[in-house]
C-alpha atoms as a PDB file:
ATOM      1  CA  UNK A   1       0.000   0.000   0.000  1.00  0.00           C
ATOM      2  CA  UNK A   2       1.152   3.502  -0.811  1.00  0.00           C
ATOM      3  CA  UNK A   3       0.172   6.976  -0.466  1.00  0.00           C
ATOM      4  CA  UNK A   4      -1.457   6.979  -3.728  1.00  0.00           C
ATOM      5  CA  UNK A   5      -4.076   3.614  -3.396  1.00  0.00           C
ATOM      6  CA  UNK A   6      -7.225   4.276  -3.524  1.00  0.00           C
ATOM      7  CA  UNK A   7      -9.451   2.955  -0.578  1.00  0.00           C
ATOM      8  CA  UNK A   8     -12.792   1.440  -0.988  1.00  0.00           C
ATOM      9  CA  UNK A   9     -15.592   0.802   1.949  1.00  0.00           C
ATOM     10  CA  UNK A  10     -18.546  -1.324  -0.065  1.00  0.00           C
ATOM     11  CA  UNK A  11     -21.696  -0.492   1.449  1.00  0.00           C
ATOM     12  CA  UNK A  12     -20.923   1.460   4.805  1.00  0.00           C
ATOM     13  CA  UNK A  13     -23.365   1.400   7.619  1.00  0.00           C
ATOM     14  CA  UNK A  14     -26.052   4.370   7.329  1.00  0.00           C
ATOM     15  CA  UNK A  15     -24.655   5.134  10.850  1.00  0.00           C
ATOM     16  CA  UNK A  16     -21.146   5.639   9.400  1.00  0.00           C
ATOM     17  CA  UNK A  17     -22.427   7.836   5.999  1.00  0.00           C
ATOM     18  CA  UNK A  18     -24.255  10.110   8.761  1.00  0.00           C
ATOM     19  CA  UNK A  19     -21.558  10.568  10.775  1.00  0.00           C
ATOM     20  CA  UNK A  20     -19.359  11.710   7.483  1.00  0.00           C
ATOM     21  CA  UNK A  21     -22.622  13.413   6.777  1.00  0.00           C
ATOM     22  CA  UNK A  22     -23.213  12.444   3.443  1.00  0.00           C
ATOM     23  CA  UNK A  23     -25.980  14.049   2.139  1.00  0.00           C
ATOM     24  CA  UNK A  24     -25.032  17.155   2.501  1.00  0.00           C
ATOM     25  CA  UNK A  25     -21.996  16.986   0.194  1.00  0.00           C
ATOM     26  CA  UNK A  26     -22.676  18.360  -3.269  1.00  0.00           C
ATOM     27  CA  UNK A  27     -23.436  15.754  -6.046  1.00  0.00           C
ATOM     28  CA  UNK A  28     -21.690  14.760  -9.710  1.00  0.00           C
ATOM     29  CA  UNK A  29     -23.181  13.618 -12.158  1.00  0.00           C
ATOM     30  CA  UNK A  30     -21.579  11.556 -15.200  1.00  0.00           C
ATOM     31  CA  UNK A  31     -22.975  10.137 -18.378  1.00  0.00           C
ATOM     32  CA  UNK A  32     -21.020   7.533 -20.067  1.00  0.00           C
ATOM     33  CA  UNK A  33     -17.547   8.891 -21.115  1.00  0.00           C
ATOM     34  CA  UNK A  34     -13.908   8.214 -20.906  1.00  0.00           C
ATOM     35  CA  UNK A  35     -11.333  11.087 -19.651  1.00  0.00           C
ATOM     36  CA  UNK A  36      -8.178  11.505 -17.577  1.00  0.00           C
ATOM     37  CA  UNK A  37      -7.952  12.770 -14.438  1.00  0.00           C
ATOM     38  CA  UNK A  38      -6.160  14.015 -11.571  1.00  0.00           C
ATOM     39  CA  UNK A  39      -6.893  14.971  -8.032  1.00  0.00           C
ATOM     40  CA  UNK A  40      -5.295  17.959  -6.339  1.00  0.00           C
ATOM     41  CA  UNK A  41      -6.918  17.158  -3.545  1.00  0.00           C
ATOM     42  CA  UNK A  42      -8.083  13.869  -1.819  1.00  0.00           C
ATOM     43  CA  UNK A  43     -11.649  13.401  -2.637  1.00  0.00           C
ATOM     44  CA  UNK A  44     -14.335  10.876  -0.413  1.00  0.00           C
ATOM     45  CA  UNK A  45     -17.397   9.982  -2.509  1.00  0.00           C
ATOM     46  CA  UNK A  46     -20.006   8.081  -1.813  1.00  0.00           C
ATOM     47  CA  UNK A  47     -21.582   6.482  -5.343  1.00  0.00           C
ATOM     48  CA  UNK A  48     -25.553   6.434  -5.260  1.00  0.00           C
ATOM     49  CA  UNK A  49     -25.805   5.155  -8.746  1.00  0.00           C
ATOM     50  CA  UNK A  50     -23.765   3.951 -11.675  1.00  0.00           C
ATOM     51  CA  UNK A  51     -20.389   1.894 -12.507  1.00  0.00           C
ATOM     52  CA  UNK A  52     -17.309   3.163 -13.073  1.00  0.00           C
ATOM     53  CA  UNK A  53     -13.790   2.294 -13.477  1.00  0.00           C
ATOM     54  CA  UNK A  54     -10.559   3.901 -12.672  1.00  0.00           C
ATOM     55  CA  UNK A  55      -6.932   2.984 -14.051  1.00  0.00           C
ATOM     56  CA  UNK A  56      -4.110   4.731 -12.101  1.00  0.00           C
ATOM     57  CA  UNK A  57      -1.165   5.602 -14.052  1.00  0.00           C
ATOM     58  CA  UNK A  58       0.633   2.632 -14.055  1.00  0.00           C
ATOM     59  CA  UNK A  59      -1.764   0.505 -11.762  1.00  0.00           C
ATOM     60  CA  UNK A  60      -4.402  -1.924 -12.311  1.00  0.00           C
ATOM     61  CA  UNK A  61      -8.174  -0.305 -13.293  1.00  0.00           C
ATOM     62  CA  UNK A  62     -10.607  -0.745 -10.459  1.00  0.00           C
ATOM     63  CA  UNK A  63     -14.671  -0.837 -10.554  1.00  0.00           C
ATOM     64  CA  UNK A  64     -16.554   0.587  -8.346  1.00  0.00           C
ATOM     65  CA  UNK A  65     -20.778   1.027  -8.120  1.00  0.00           C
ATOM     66  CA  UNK A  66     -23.614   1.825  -5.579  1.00  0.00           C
ATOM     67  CA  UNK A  67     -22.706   1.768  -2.197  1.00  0.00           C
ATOM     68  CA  UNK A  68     -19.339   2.289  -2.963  1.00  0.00           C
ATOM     69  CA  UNK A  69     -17.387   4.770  -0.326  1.00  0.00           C
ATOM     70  CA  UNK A  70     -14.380   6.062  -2.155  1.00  0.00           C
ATOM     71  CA  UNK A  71     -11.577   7.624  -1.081  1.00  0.00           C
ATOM     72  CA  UNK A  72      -8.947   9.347  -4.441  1.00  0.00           C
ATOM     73  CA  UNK A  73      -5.818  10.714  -2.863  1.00  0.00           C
ATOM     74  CA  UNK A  74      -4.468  13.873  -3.457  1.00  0.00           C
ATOM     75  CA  UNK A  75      -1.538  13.553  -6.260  1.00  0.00           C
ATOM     76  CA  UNK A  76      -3.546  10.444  -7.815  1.00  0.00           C
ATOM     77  CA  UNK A  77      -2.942  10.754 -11.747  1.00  0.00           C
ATOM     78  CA  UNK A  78      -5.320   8.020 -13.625  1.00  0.00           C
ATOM     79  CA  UNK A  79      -8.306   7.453 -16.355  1.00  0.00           C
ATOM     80  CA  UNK A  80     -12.025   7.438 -15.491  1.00  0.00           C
ATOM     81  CA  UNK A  81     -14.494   5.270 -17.820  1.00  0.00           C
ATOM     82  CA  UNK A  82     -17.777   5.590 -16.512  1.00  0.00           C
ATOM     83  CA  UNK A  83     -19.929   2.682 -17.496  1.00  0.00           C
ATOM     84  CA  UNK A  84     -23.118   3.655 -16.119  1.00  0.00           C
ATOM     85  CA  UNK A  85     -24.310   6.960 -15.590  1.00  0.00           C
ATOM     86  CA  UNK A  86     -23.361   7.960 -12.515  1.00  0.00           C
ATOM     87  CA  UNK A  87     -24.297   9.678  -9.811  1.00  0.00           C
ATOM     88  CA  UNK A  88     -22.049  10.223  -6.347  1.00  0.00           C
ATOM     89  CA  UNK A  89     -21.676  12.685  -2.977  1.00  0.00           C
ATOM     90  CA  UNK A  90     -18.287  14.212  -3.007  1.00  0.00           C
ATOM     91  CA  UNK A  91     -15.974  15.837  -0.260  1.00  0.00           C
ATOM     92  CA  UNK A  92     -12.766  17.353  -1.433  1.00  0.00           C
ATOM     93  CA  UNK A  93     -10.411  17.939   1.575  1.00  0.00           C
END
């Protein structure tokens, strides 16, 4: 593991998205599309609909989907292909 994984929770308790309060992060929305990426700053989403998967430079491409609780670090360079439209609660920190 290094400082650039990205973590995955699959389907948190209710208990633990209201503690991280949730709902009241703002939502993205994706239709199907392919793009690179990068994140400045760690990002924590929660997905509430769609499929997804992400390819880090140089790493292995991960899926994620609903009730997925994601966590991007800051630095992470990578592709997106989003399968399904998708829908997700983001925190940038």
């Amino acid at each position: 593991m290094n400082d650039l994984d990205i973590l995955c929770e699959h389907k948190p308790s209710p208990a633990k998205l209201d503690v991280l309060g949730v709902e009241g992060w703002p939502i993205w929305r994706k239709e199907p599309s392919s793009f690179p990426w990068r994140y400045d700053q760690t990002e924590t989403c929660y997905v509430v609909r769609g499929r997804f998967v992400v390819t880090p430079d140089g790493g292995a491409p991960r899926e994620f989907a609903r009730g997925d609780l994601i966590v991007f670090p800051a630095g992470l360079v990578c592709s997106w292909e989003v399968l399904e439209p998708v829908e997700k609660h983001y925190r940038l920190d």
